[in-house]
PDB file of N, CA and C in Angstrom:
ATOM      1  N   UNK A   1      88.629 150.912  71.024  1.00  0.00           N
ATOM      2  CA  UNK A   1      89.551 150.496  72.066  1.00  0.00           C
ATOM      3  C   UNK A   1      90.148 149.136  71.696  1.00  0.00           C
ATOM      4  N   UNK A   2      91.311 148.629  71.860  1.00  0.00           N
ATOM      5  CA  UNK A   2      91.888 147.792  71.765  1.00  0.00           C
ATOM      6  C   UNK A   2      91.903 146.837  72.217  1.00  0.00           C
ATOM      7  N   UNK A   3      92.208 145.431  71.917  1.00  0.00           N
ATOM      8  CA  UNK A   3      92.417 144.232  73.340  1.00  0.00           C
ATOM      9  C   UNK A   3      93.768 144.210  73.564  1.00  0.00           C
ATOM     10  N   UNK A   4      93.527 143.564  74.729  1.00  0.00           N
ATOM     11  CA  UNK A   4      95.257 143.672  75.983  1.00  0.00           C
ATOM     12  C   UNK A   4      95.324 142.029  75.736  1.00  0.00           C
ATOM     13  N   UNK A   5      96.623 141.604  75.207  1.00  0.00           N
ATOM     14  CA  UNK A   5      96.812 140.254  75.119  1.00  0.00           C
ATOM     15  C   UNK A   5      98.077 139.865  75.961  1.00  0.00           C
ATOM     16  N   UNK A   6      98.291 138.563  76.748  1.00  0.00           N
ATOM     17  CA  UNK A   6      99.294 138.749  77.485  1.00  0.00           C
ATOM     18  C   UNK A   6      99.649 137.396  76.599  1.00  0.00           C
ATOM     19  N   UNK A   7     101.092 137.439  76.780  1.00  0.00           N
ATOM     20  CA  UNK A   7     101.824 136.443  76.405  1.00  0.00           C
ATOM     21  C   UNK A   7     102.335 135.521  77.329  1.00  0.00           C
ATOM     22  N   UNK A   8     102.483 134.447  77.511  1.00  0.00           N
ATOM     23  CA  UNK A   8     103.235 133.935  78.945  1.00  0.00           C
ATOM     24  C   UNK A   8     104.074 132.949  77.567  1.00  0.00           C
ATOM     25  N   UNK A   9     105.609 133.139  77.968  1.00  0.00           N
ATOM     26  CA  UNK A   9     106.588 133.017  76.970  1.00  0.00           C
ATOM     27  C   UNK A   9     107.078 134.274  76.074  1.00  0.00           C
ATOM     28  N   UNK A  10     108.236 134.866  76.424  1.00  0.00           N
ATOM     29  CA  UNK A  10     108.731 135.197  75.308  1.00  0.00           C
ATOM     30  C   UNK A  10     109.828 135.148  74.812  1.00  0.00           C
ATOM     31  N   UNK A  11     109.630 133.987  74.083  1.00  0.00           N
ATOM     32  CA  UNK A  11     110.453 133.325  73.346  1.00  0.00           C
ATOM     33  C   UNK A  11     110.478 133.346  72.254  1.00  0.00           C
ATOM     34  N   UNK A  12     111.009 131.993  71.003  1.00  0.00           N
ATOM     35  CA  UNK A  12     110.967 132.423  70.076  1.00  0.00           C
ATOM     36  C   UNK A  12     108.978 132.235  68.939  1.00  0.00           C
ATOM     37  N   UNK A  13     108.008 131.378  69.538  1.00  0.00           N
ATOM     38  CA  UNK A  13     106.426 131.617  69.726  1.00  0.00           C
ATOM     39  C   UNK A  13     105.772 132.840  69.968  1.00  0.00           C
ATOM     40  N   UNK A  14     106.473 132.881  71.046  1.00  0.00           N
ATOM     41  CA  UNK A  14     105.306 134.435  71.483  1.00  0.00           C
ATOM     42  C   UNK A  14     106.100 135.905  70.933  1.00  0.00           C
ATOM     43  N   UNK A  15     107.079 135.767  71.463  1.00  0.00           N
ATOM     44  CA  UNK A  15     107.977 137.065  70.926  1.00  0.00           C
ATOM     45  C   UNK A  15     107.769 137.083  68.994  1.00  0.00           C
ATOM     46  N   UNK A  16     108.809 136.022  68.728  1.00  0.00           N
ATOM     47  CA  UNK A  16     108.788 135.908  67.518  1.00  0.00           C
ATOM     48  C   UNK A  16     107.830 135.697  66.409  1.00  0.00           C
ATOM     49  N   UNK A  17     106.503 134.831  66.887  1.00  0.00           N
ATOM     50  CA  UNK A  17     105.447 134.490  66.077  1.00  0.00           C
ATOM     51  C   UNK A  17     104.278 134.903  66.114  1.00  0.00           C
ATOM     52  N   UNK A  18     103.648 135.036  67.713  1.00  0.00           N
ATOM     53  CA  UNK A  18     102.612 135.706  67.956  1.00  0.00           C
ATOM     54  C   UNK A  18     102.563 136.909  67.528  1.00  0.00           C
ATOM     55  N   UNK A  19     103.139 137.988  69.134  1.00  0.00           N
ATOM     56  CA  UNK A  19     103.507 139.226  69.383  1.00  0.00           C
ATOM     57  C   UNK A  19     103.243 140.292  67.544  1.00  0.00           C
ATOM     58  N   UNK A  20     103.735 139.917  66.983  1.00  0.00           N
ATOM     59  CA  UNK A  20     103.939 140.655  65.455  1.00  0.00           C
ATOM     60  C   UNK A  20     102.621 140.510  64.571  1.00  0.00           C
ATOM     61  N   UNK A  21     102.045 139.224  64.433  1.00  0.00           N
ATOM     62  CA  UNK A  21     100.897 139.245  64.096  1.00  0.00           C
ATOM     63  C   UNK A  21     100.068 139.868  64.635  1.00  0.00           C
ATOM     64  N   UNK A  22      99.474 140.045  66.038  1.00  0.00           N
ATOM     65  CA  UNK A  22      98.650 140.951  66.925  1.00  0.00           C
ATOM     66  C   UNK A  22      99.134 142.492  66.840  1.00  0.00           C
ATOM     67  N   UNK A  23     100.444 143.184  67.250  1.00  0.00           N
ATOM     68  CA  UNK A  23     100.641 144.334  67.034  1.00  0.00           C
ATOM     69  C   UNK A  23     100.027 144.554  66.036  1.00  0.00           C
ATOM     70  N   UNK A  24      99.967 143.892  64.849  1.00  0.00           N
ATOM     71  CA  UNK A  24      99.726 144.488  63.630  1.00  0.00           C
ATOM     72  C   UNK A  24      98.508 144.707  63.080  1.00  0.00           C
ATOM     73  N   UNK A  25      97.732 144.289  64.000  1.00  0.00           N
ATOM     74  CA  UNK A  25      96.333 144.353  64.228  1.00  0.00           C
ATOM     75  C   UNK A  25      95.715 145.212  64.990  1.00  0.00           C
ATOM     76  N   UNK A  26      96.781 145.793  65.783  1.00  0.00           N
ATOM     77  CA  UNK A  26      96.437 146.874  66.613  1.00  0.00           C
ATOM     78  C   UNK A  26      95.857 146.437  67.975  1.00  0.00           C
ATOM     79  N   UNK A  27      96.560 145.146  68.149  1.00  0.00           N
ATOM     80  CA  UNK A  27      96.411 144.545  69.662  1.00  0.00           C
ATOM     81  C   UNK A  27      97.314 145.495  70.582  1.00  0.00           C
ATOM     82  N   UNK A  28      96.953 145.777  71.964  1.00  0.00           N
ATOM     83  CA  UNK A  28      97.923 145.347  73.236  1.00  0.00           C
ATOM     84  C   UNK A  28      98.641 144.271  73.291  1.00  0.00           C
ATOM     85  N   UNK A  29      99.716 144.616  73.566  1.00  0.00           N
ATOM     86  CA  UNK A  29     101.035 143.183  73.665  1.00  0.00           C
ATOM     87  C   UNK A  29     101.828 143.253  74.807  1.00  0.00           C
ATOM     88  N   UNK A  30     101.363 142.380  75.709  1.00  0.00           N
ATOM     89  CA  UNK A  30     102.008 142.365  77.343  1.00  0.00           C
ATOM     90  C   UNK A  30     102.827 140.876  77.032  1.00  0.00           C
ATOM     91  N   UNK A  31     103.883 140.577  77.711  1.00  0.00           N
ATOM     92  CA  UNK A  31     104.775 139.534  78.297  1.00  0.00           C
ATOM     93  C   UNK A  31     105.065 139.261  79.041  1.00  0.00           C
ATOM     94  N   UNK A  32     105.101 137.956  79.357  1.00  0.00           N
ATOM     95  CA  UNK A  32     105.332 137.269  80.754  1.00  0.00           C
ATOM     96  C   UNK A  32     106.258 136.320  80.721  1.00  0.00           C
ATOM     97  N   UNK A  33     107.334 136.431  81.466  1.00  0.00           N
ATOM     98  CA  UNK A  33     108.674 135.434  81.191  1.00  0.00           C
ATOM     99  C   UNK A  33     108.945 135.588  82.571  1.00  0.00           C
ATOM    100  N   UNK A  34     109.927 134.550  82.369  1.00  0.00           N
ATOM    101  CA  UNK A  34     110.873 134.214  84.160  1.00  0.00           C
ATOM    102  C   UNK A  34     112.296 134.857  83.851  1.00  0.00           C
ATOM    103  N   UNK A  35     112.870 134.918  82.778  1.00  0.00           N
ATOM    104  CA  UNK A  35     114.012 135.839  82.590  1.00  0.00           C
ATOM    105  C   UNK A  35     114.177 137.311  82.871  1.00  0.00           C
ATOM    106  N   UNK A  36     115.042 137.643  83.932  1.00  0.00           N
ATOM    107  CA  UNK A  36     114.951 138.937  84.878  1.00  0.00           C
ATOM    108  C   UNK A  36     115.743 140.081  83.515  1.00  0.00           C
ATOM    109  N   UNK A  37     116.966 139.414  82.711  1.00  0.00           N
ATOM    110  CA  UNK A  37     117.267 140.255  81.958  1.00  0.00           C
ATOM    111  C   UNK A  37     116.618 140.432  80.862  1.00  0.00           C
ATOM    112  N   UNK A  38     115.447 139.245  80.225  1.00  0.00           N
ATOM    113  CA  UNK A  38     114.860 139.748  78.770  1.00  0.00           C
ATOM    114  C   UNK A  38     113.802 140.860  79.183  1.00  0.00           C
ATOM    115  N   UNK A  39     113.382 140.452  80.576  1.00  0.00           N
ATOM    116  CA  UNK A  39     112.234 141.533  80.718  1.00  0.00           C
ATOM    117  C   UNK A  39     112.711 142.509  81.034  1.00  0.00           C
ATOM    118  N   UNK A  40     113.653 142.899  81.659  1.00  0.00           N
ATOM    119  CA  UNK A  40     114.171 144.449  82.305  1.00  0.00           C
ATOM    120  C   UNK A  40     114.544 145.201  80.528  1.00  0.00           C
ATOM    121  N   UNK A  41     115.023 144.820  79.728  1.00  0.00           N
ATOM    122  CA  UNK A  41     115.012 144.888  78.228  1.00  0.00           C
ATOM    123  C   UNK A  41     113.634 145.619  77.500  1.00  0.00           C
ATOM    124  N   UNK A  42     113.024 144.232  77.453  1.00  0.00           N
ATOM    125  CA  UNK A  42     111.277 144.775  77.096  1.00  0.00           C
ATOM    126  C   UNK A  42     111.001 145.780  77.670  1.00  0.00           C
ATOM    127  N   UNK A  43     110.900 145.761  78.942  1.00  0.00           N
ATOM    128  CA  UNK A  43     110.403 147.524  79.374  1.00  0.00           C
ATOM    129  C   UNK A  43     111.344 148.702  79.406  1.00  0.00           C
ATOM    130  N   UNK A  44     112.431 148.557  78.875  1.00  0.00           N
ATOM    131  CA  UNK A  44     113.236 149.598  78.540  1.00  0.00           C
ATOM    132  C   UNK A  44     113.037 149.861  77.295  1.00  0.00           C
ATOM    133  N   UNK A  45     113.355 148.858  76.480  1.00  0.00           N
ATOM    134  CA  UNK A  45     113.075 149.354  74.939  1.00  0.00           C
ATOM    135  C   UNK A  45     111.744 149.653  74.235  1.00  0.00           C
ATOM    136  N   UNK A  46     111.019 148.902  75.305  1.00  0.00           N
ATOM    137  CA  UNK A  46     109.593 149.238  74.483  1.00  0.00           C
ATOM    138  C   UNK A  46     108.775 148.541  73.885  1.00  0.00           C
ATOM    139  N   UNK A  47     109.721 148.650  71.789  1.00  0.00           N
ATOM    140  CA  UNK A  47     109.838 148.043  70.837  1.00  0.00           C
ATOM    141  C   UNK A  47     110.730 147.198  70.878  1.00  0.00           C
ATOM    142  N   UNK A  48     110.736 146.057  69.513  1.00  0.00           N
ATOM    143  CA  UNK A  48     111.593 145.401  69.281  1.00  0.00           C
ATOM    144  C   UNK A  48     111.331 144.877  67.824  1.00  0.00           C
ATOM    145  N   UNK A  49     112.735 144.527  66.905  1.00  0.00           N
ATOM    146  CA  UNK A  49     112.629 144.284  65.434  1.00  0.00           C
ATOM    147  C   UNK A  49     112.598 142.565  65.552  1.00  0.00           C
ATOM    148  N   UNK A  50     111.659 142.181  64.864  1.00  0.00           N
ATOM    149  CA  UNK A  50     111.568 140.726  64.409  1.00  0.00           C
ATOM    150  C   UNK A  50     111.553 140.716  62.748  1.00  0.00           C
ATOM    151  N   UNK A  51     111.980 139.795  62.294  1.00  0.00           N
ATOM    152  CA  UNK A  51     112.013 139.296  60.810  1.00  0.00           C
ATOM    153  C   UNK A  51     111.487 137.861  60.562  1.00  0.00           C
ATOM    154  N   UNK A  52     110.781 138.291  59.329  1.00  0.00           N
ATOM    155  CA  UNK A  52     110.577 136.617  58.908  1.00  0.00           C
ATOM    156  C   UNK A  52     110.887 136.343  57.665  1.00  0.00           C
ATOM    157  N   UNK A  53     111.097 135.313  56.874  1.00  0.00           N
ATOM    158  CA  UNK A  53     111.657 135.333  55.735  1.00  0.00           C
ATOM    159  C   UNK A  53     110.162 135.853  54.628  1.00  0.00           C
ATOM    160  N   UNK A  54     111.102 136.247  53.578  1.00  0.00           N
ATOM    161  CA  UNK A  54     109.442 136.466  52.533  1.00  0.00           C
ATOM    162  C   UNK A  54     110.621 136.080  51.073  1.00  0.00           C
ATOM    163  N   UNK A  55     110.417 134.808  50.280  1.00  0.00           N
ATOM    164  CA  UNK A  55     110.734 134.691  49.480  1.00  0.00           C
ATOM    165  C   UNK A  55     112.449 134.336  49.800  1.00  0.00           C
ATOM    166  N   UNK A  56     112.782 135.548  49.248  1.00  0.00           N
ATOM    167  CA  UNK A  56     114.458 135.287  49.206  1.00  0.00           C
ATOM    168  C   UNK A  56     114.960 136.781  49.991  1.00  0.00           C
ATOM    169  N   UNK A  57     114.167 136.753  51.046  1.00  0.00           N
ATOM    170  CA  UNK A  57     114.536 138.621  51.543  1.00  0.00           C
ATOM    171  C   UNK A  57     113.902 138.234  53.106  1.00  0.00           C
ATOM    172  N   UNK A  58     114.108 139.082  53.757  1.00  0.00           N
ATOM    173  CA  UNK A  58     113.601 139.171  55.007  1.00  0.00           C
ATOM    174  C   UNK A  58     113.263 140.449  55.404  1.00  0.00           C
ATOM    175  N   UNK A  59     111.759 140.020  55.893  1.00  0.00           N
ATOM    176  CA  UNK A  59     110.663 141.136  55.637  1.00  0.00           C
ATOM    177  C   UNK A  59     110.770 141.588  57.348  1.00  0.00           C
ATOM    178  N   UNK A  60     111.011 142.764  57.827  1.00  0.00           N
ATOM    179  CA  UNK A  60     111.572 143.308  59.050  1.00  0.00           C
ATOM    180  C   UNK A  60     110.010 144.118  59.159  1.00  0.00           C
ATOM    181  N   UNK A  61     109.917 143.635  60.880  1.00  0.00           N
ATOM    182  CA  UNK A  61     108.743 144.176  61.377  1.00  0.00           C
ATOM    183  C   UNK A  61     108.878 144.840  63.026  1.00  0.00           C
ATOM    184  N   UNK A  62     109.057 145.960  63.278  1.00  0.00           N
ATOM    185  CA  UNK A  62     108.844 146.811  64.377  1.00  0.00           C
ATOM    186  C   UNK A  62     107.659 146.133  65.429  1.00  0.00           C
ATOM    187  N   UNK A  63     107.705 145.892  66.538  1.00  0.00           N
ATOM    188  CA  UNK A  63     106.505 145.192  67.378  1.00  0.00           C
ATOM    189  C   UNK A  63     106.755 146.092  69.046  1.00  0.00           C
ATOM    190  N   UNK A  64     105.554 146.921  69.245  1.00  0.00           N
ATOM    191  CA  UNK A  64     105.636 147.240  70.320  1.00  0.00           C
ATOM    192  C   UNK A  64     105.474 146.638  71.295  1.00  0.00           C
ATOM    193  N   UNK A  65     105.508 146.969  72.614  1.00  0.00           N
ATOM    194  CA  UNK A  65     104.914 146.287  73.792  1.00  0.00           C
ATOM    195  C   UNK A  65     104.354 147.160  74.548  1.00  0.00           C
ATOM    196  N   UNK A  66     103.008 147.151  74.922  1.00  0.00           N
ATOM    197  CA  UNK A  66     102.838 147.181  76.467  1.00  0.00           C
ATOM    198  C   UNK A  66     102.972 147.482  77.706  1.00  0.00           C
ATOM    199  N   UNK A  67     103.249 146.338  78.467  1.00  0.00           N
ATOM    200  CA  UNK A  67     104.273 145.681  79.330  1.00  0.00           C
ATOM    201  C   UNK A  67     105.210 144.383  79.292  1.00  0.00           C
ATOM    202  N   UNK A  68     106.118 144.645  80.045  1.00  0.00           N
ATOM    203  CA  UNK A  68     106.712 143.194  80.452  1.00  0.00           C
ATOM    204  C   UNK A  68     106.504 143.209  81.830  1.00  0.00           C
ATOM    205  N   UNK A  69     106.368 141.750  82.026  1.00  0.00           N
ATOM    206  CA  UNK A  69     106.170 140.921  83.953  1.00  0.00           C
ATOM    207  C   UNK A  69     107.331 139.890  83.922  1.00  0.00           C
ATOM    208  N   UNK A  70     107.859 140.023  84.986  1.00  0.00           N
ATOM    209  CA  UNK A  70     108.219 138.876  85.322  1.00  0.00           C
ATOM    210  C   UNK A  70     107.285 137.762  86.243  1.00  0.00           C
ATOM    211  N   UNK A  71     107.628 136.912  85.760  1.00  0.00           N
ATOM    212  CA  UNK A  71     106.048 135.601  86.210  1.00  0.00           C
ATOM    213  C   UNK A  71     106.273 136.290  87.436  1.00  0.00           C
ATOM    214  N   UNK A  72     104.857 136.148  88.077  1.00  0.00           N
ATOM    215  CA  UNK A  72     104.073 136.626  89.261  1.00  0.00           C
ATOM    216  C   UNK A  72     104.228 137.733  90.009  1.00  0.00           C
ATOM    217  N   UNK A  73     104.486 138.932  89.153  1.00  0.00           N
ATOM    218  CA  UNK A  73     104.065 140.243  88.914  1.00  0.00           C
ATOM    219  C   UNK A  73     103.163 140.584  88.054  1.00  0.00           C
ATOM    220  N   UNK A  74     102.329 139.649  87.461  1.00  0.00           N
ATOM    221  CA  UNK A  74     101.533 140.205  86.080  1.00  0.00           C
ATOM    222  C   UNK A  74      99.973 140.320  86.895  1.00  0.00           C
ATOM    223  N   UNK A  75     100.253 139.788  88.412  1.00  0.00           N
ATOM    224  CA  UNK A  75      98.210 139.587  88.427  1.00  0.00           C
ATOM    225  C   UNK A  75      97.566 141.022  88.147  1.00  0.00           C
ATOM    226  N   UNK A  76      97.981 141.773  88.425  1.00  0.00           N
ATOM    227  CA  UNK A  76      97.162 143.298  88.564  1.00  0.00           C
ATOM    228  C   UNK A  76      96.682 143.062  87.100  1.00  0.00           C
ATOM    229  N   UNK A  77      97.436 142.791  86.147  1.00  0.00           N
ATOM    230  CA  UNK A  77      97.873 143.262  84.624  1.00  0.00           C
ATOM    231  C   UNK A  77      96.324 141.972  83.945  1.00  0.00           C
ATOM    232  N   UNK A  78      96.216 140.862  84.829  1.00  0.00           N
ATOM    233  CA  UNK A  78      95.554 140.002  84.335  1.00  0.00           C
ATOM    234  C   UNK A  78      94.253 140.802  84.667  1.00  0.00           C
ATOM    235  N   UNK A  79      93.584 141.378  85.348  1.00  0.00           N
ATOM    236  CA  UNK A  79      92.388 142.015  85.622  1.00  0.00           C
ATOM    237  C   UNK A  79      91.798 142.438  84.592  1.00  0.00           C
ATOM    238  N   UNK A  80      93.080 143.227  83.606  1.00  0.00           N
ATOM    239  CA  UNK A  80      92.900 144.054  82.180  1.00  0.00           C
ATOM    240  C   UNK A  80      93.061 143.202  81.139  1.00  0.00           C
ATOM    241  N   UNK A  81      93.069 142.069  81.131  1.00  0.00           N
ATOM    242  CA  UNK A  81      93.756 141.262  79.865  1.00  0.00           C
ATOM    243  C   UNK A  81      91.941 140.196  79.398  1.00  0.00           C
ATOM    244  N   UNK A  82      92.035 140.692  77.806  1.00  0.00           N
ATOM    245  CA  UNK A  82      91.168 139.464  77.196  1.00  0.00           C
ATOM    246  C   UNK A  82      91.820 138.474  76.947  1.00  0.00           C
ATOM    247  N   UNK A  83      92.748 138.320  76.414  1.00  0.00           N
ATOM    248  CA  UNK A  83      93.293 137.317  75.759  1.00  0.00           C
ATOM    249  C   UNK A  83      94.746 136.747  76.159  1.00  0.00           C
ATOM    250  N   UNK A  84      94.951 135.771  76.931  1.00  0.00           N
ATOM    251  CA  UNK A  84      96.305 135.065  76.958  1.00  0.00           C
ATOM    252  C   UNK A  84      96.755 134.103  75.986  1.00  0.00           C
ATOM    253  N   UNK A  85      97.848 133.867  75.743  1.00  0.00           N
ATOM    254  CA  UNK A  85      98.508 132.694  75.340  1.00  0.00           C
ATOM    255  C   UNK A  85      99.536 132.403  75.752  1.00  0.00           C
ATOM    256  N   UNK A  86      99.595 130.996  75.692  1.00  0.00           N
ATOM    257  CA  UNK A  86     100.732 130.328  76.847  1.00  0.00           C
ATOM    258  C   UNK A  86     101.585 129.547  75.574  1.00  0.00           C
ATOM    259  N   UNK A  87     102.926 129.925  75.845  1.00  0.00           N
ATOM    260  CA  UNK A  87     104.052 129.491  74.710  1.00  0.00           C
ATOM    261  C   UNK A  87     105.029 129.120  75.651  1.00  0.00           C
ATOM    262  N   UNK A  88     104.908 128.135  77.099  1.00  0.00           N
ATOM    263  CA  UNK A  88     105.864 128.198  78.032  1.00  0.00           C
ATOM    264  C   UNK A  88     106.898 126.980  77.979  1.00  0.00           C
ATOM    265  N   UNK A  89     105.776 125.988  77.329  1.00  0.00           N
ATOM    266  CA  UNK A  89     106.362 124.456  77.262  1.00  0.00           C
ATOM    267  C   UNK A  89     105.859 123.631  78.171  1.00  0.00           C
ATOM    268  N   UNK A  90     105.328 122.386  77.950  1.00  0.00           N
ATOM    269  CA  UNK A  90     104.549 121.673  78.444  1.00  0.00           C
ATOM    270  C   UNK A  90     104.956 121.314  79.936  1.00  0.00           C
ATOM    271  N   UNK A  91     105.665 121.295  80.137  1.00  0.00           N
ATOM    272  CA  UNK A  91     106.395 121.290  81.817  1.00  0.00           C
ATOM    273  C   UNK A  91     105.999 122.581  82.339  1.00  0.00           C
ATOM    274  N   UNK A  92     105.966 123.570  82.360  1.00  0.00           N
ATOM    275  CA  UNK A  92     105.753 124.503  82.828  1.00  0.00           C
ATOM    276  C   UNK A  92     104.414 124.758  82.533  1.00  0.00           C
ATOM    277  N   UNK A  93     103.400 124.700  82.003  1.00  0.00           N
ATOM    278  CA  UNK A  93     102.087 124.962  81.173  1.00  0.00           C
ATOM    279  C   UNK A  93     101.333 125.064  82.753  1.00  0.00           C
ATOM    280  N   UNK A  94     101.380 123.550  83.749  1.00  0.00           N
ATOM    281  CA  UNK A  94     100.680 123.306  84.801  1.00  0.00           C
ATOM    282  C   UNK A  94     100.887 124.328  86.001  1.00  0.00           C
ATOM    283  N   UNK A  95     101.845 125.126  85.896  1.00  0.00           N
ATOM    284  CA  UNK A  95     101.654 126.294  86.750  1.00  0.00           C
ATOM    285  C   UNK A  95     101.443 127.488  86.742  1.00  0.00           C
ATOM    286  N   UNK A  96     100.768 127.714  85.324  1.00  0.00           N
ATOM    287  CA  UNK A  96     100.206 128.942  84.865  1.00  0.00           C
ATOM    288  C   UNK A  96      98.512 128.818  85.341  1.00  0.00           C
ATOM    289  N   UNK A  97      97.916 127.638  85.160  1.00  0.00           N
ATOM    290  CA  UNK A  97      96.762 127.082  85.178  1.00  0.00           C
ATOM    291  C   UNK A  97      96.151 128.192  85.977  1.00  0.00           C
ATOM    292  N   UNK A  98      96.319 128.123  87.315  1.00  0.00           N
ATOM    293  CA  UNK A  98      95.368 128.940  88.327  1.00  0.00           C
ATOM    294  C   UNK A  98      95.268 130.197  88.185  1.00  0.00           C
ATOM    295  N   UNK A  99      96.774 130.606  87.494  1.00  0.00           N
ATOM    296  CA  UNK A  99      97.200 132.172  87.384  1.00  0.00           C
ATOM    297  C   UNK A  99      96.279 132.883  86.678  1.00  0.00           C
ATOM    298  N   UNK A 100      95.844 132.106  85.489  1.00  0.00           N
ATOM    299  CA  UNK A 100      95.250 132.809  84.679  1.00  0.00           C
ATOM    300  C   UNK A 100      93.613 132.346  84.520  1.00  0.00           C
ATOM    301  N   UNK A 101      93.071 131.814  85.292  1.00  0.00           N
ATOM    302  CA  UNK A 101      92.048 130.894  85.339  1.00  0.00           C
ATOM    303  C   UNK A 101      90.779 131.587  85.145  1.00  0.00           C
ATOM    304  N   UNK A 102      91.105 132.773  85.620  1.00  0.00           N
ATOM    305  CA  UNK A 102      89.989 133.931  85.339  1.00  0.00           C
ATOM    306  C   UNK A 102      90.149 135.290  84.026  1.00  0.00           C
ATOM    307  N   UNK A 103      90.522 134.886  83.348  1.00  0.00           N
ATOM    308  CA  UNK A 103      90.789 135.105  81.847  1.00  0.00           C
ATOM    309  C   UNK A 103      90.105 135.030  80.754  1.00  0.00           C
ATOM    310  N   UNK A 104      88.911 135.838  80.086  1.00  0.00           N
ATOM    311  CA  UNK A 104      87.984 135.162  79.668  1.00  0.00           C
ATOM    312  C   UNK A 104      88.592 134.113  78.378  1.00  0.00           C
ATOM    313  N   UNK A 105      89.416 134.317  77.640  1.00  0.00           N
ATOM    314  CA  UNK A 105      89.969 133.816  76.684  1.00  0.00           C
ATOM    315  C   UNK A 105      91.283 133.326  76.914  1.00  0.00           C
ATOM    316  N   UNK A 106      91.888 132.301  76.806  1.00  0.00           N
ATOM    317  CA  UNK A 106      93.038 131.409  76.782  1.00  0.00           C
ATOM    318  C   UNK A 106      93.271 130.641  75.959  1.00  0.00           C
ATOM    319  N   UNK A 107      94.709 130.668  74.857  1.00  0.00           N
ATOM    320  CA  UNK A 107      94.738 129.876  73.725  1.00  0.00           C
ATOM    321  C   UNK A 107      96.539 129.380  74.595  1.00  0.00           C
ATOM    322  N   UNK A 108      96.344 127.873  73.883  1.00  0.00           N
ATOM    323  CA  UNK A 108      97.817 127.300  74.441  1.00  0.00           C
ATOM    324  C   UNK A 108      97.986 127.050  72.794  1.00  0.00           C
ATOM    325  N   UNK A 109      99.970 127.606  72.830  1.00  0.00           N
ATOM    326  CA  UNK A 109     100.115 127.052  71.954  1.00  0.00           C
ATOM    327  C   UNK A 109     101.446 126.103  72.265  1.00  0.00           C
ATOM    328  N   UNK A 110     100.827 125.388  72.670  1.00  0.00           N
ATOM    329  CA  UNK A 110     102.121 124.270  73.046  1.00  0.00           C
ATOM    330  C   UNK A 110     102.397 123.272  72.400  1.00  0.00           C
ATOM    331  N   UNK A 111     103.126 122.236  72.454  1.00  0.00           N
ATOM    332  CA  UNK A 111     103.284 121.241  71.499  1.00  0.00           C
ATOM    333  C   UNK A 111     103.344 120.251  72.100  1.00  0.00           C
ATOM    334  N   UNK A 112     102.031 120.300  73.469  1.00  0.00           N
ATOM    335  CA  UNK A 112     101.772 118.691  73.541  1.00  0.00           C
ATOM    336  C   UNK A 112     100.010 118.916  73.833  1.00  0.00           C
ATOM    337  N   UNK A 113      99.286 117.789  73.532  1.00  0.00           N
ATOM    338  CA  UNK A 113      97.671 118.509  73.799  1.00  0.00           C
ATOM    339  C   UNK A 113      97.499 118.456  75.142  1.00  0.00           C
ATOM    340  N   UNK A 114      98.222 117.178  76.002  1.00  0.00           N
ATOM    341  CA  UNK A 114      97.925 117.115  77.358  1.00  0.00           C
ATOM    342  C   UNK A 114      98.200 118.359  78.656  1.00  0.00           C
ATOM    343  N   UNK A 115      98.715 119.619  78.207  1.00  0.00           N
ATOM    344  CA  UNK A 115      99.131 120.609  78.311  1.00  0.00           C
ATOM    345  C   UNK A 115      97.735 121.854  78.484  1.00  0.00           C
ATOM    346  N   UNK A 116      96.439 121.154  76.761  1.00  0.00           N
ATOM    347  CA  UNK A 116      95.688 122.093  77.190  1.00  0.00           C
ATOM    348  C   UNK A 116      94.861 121.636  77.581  1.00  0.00           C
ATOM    349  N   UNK A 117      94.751 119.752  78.257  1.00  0.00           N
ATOM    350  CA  UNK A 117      93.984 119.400  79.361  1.00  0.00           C
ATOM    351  C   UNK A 117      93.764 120.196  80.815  1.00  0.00           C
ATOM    352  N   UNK A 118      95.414 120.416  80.844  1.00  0.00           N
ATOM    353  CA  UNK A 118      95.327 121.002  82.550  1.00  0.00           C
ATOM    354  C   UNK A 118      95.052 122.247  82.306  1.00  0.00           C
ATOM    355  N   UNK A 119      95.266 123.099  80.932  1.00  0.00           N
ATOM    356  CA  UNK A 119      94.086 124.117  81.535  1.00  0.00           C
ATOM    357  C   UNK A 119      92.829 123.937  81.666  1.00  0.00           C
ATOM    358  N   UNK A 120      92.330 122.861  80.622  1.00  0.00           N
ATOM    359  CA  UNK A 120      91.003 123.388  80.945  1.00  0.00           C
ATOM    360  C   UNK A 120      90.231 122.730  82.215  1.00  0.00           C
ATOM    361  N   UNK A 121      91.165 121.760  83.075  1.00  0.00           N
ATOM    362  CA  UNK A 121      90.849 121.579  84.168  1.00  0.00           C
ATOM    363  C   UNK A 121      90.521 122.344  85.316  1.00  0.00           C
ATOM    364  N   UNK A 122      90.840 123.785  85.107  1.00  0.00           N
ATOM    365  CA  UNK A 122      91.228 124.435  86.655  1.00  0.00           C
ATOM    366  C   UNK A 122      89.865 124.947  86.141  1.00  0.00           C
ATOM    367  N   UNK A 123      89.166 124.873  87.408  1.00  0.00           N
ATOM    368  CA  UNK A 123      87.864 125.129  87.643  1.00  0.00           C
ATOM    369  C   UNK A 123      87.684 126.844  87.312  1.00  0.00           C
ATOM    370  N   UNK A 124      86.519 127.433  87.126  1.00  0.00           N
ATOM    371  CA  UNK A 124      86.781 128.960  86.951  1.00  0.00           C
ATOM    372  C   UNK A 124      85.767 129.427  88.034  1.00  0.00           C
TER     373      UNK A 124
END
């Protein structure tokens, strides 16, 4: 059986950097964004093509999904989820905190550390 990983961000981190490494591992790949049109997208298409460079070529990779949520439609989805990561941006980081607080696993990949203070503040 697989793990269910949720993304909160999908942008160019989670969509683009995460998401592809895990599919390819044979993760679950859920998303969580505030954009009403990227997500109505994600759950229509499904899939989606990402590229990364390899040398002097660009190496094209198919990445399924899941689901998509729009933020605060995902709680049901968190019940089922091992693994989050938060790619939201340090302004926004502090209101994921509670959402996901009961999660056994949470990785931030943000680009400030004070970001993965306030998670690990919220009590569990």
């Amino acid at each position: 059986m697989s793990s269910n990983i949720m993304i909160y961000g999908a942008g160019a981190i989670g969509r683009g950097f995460l998401a592809p490494i895990f599919n390819k591992l044979g993760y679950k790949i859920s998303f969580v964004d505030k954009d009403v049109h990227l997500i109505k997208e994600l759950e229509k298409r499904r899939c989606y093509t990402t590229a990364k460079t390899k040398e002097d070529k660009y190496d094209f990779q198919e990445v399924c999904v899941e689901s998509s949520y729009l933020l605060g439609e995902e709680s049901s989805a968190l019940k089922k989820t091992d693994f989050v990561f938060t790619c939201v941006g340090p302004r926004n980081s502090s209101s994921l905190a509670n959402r996901i607080k009961n999660v056994p696993c949470i990785i931030s990949f943000e680009n400030e550390r004070d970001s993965v203070n306030i998670l690990k503040g919220v009590p569990r």
